[in-house]
Protein backbone atom coordinates (compact mmCIF):
# COMPACT_ATOMS: atom_id res chain seq x y z
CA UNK A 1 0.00 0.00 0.00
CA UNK A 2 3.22 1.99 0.94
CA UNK A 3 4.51 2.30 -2.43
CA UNK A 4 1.26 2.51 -4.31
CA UNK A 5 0.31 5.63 -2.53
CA UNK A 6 4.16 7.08 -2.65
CA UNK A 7 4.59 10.17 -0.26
CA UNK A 8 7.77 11.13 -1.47
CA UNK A 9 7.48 11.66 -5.41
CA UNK A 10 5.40 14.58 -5.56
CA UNK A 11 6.36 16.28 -2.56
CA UNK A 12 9.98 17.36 -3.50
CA UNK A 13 8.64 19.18 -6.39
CA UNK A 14 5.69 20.82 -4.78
CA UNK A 15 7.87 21.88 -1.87
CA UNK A 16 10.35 24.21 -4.04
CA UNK A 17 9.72 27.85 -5.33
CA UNK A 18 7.96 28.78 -8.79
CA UNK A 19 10.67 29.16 -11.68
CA UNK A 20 10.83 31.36 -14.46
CA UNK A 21 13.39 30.16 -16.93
CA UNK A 22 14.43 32.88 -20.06
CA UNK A 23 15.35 29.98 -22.55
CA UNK A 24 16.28 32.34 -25.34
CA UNK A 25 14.98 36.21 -25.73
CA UNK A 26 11.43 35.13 -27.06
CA UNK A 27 10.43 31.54 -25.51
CA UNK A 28 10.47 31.59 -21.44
CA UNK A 29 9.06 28.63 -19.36
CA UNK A 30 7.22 28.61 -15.72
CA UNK A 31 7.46 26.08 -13.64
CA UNK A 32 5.48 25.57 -10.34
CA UNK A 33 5.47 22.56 -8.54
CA UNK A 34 5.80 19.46 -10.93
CA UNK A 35 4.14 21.41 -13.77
CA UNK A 36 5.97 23.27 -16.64
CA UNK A 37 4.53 25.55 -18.95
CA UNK A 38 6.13 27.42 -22.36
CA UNK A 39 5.60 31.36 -22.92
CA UNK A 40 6.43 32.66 -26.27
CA UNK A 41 6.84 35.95 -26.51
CA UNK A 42 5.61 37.63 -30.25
CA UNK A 43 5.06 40.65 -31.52
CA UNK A 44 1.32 41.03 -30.90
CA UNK A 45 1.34 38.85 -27.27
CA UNK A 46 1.79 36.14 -25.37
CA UNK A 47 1.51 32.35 -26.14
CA UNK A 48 1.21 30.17 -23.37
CA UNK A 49 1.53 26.40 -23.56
CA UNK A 50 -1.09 24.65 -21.21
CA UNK A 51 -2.74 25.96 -18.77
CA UNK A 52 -2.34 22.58 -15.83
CA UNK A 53 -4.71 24.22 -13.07
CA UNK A 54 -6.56 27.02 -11.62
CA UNK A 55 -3.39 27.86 -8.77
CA UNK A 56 -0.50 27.31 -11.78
CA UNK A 57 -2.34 29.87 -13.80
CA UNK A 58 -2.90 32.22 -11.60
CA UNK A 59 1.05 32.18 -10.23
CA UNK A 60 1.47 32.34 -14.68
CA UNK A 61 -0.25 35.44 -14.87
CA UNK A 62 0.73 37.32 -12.10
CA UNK A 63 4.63 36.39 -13.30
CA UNK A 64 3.69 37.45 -16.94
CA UNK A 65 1.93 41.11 -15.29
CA UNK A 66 5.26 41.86 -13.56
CA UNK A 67 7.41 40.71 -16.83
CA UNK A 68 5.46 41.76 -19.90
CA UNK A 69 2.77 44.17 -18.54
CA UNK A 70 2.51 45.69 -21.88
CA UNK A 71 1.95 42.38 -23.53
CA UNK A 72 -1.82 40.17 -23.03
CA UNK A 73 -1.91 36.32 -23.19
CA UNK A 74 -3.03 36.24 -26.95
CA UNK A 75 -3.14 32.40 -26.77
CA UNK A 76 -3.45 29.83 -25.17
CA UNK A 77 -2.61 25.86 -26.54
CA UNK A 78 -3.57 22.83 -25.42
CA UNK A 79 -1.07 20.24 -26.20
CA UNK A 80 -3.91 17.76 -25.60
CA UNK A 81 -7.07 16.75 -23.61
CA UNK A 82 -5.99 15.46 -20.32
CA UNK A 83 -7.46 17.62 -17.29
CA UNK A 84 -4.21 17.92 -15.96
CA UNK A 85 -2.95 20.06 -18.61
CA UNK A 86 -6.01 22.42 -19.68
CA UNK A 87 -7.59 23.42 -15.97
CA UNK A 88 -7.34 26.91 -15.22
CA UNK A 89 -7.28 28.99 -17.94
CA UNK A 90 -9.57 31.29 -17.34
CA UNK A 91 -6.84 33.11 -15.26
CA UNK A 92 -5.21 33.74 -18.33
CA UNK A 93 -7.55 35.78 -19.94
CA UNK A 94 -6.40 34.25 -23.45
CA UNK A 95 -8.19 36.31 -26.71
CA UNK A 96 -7.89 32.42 -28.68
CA UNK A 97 -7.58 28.92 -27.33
CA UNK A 98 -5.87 26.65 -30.05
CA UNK A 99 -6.42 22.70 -29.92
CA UNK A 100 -6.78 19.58 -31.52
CA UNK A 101 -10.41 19.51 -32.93
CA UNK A 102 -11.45 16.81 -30.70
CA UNK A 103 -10.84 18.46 -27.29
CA UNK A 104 -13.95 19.47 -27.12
CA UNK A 105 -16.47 17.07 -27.60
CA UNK A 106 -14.11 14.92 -25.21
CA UNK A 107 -14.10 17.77 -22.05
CA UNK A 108 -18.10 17.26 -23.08
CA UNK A 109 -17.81 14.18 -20.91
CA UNK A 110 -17.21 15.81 -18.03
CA UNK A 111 -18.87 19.01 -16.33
CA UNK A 112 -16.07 21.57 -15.59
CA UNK A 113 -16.92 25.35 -14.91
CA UNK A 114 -15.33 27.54 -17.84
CA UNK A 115 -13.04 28.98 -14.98
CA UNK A 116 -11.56 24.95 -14.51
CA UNK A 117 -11.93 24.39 -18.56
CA UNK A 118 -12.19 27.05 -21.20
CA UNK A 119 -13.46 25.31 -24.54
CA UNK A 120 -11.33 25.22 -27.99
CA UNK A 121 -11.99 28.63 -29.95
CA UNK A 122 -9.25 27.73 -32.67
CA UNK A 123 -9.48 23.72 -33.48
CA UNK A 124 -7.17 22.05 -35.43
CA UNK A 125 -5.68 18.69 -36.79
CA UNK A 126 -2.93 16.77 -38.09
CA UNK A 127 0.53 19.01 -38.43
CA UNK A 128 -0.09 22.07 -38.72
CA UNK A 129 1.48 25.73 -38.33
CA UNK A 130 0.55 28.69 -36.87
CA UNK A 131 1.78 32.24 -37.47
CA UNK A 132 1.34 33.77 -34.05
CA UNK A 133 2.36 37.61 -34.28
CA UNK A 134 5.80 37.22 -35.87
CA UNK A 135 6.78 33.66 -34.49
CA UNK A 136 5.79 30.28 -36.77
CA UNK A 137 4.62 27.37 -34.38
CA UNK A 138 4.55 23.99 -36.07
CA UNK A 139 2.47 22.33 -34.33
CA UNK A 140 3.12 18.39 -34.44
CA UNK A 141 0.31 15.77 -34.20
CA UNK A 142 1.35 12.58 -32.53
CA UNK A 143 -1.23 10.37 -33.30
CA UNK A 144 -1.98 7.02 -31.28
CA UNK A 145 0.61 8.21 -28.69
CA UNK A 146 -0.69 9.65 -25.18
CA UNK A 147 -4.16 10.58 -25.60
CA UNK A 148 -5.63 10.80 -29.30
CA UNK A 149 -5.33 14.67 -29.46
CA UNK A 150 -1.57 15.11 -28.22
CA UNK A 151 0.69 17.72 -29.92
CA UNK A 152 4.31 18.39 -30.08
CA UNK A 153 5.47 21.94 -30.57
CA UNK A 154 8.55 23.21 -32.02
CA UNK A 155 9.39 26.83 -32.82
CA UNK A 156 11.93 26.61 -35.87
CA UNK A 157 12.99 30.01 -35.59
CA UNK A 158 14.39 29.59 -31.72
CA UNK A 159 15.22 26.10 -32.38
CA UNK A 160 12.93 24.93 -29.43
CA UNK A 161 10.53 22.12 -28.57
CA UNK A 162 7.87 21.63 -26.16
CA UNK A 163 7.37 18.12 -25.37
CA UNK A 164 4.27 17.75 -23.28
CA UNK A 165 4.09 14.21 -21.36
CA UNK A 166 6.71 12.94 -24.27
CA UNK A 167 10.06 14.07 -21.90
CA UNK A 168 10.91 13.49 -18.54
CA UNK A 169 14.47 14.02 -17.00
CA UNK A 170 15.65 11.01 -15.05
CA UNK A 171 12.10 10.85 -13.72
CA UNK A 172 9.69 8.21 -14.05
CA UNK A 173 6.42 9.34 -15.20
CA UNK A 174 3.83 9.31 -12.85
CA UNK A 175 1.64 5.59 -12.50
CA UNK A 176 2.96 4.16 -14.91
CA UNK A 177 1.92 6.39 -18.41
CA UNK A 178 -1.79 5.17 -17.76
CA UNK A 179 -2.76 6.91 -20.78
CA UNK A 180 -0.56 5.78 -23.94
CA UNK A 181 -0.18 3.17 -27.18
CA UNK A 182 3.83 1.99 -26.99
CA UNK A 183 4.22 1.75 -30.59
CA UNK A 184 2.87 5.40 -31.09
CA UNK A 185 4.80 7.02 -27.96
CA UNK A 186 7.79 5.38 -29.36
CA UNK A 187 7.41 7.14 -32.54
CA UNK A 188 6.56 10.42 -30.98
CA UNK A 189 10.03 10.77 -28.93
CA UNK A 190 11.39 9.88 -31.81
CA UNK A 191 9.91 12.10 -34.56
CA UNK A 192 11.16 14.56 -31.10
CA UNK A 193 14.50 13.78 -30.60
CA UNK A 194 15.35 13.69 -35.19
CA UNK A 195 14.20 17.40 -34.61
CA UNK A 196 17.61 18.00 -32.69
CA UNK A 197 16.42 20.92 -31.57
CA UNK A 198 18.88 22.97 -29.33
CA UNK A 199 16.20 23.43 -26.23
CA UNK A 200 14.06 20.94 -25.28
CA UNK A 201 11.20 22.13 -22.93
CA UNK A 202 9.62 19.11 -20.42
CA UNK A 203 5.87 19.69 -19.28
CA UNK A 204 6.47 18.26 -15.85
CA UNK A 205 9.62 18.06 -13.47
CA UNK A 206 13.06 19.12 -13.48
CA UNK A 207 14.55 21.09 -17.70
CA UNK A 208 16.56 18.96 -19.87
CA UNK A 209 18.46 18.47 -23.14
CA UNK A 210 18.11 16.25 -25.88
CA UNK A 211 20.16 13.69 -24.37
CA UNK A 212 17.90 13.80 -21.43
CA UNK A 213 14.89 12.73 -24.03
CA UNK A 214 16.91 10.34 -25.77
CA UNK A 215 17.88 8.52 -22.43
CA UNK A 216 14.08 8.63 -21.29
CA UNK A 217 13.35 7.10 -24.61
CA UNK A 218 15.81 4.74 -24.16
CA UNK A 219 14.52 3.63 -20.50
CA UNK A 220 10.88 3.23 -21.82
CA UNK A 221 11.90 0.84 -24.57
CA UNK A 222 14.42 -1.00 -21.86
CA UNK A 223 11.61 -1.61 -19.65
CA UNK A 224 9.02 -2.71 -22.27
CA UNK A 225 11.73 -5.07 -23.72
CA UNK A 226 12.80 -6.69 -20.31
CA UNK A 227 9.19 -7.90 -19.74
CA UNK A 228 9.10 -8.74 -23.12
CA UNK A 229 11.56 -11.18 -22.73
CA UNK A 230 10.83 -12.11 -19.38
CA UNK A 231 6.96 -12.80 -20.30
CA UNK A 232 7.93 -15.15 -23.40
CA UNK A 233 10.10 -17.12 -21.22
CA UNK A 234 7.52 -18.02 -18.83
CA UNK A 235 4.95 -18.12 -21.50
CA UNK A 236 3.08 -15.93 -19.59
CA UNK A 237 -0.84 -16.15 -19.39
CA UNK A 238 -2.62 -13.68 -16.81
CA UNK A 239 -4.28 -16.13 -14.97
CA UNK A 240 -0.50 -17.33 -13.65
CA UNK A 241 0.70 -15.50 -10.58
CA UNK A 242 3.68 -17.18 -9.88
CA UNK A 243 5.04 -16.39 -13.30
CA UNK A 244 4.08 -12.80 -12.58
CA UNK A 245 6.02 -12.74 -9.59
CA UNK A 246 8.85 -14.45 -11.17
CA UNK A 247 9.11 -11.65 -14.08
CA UNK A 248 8.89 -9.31 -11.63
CA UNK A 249 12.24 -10.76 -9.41
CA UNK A 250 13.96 -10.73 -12.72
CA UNK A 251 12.90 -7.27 -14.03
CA UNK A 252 13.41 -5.07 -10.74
CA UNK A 253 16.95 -6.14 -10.22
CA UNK A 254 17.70 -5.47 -13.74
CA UNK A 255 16.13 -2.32 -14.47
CA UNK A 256 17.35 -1.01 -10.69
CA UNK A 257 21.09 -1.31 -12.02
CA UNK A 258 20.11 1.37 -14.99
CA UNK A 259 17.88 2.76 -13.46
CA UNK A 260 17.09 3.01 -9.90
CA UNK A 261 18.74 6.47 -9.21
CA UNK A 262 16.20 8.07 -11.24
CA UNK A 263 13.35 10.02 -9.39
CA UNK A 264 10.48 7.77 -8.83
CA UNK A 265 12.05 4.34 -9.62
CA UNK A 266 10.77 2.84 -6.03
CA UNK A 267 7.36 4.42 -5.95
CA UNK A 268 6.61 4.09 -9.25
CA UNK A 269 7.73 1.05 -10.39
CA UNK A 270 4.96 -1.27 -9.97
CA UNK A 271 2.72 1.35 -12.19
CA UNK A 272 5.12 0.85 -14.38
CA UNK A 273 5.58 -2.71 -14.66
CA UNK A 274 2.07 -3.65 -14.69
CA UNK A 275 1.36 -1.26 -17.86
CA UNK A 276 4.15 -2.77 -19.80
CA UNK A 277 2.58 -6.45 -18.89
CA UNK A 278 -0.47 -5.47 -19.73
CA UNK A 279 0.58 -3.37 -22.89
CA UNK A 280 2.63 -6.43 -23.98
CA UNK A 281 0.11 -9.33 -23.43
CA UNK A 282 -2.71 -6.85 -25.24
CA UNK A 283 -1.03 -5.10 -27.99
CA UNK A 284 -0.43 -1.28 -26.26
């Protein structure tokens, strides 16, 4: 019970000061607590990359008054659906919120005052780019991924990505993924990482580089391919939970050597193993 409620994964995050980061003289990111947003700065505004919740907005936009008072939140993006990246932005006061064309029917499912959820004014699909004041967004779709509506962003002329949910720095994500297709996820850090983009932007914990995303990339595909292995061995059915156990005594040791000084590797490892059982055995 211990480690499935962890007390000690959030809490070092949530415990440290709000950060405003000046990544280059037009893209900025805020961080506060384990969430991370992207400002770009244009000539007619402010962009702002997710929203997370009501109390990370709020911190946003009083940071934003004091930097840029002359400049308004223009936009904000949603880089996809999940609640824990689109709360809050009411406390924005964004002219045009830009998503994938589904976000709204799926935020339909569940009732949300417009101060927790504002709806998508500007819908869109596939890639796409944007011409925000004077900046280009390309806006990547990463289909069959994390969530059916994710996006990648990069900014070509700044030579910057945002990679919401798709990059976390010698951090385990949190349970296990619980929303996400392996194949697809795969190919989404990778379609990232051939960008080799000179900043690379996380949505959650501590900043990164590219090599940061490749190694996370790299632990996600150890993992899957360690119970992989381990399950064929066995010839694992689900119905067996001695071989469970068994595949688990062979994968924690391994993956612990790699692995196990990364933040979250305790608490968060039996999320993580039983998604990449069950994504094996069922074809995620």
């Amino acid at each position: 019970m211990k480690q499935a409620i962890p007390i000690d994964y959030f809490e070092p995050f949530t415990e440290l000061p709000a950060q405003f980061v000046e990544h280059s003289d037009r893209i900025y990111s805020f961080r506060l607590g384990m969430n991370r947003a992207m400002v770009l700065r244009t000539s007619d505004g402010l962009a702002v990359f997710d929203s997370f919740n009501k109390n990370f907005s709020k911190a946003l936009s009083t940071e934003l008054q004091k930097r840029f008072p002359e400049l308004p939140v223009r936009w904000l993006i949603y880089s996809h659906n999940h609640l824990d990246h689109i709360r809050g932005g009411a406390y924005l006061s964004p002219e045009t919120v830009v998503g994938h064309i589904e976000i709204n029917h799926l935020i339909q499912d569940w009732e949300h005052p417009l101060n927790e959820v504002l709806p998508v004014t500007k819908p869109i699909e596939g890639d796409t780019s944007l011409k925000l004041g004077d900046q280009i967004v390309h806006f990547l779709y990463m289909p069959k991924s994390h969530s059916s509506t994710l996006y990648g962003f990069y900014i070509e002329s700044e030579n910057t990505v945002f990679a919401p949910d798709m990059m976390f720095v010698n951090t385990f994500p949190p349970f296990g993924l619980p929303d996400w297709y392996y194949p697809g996820y795969i190919r989404a850090l990778d379609r990232l990482i051939g960008l080799n983009a000179k900043t690379y932007i996380p949505s959650h914990f501590n900043e990164g580089n590219k090599a940061d995303l490749i190694n996370y990339r790299n632990m996600m595909v150890d993992f899957r391919e360690v119970v992989a292995r381990e399950m064929a061995k066995l010839d694992y059915e689900p119905d067996q939970g001695a071989k469970l156990r068994a595949i688990f005594d062979v994968a924690y040791p391994e993956l612990q050597k790699k692995y196990g000084h990364w933040h979250g590797f305790h608490a968060m490892f039996i999320p993580h193993f039983a998604g990449q059982v069950g994504g094996t055995y069922l074809g995620y």
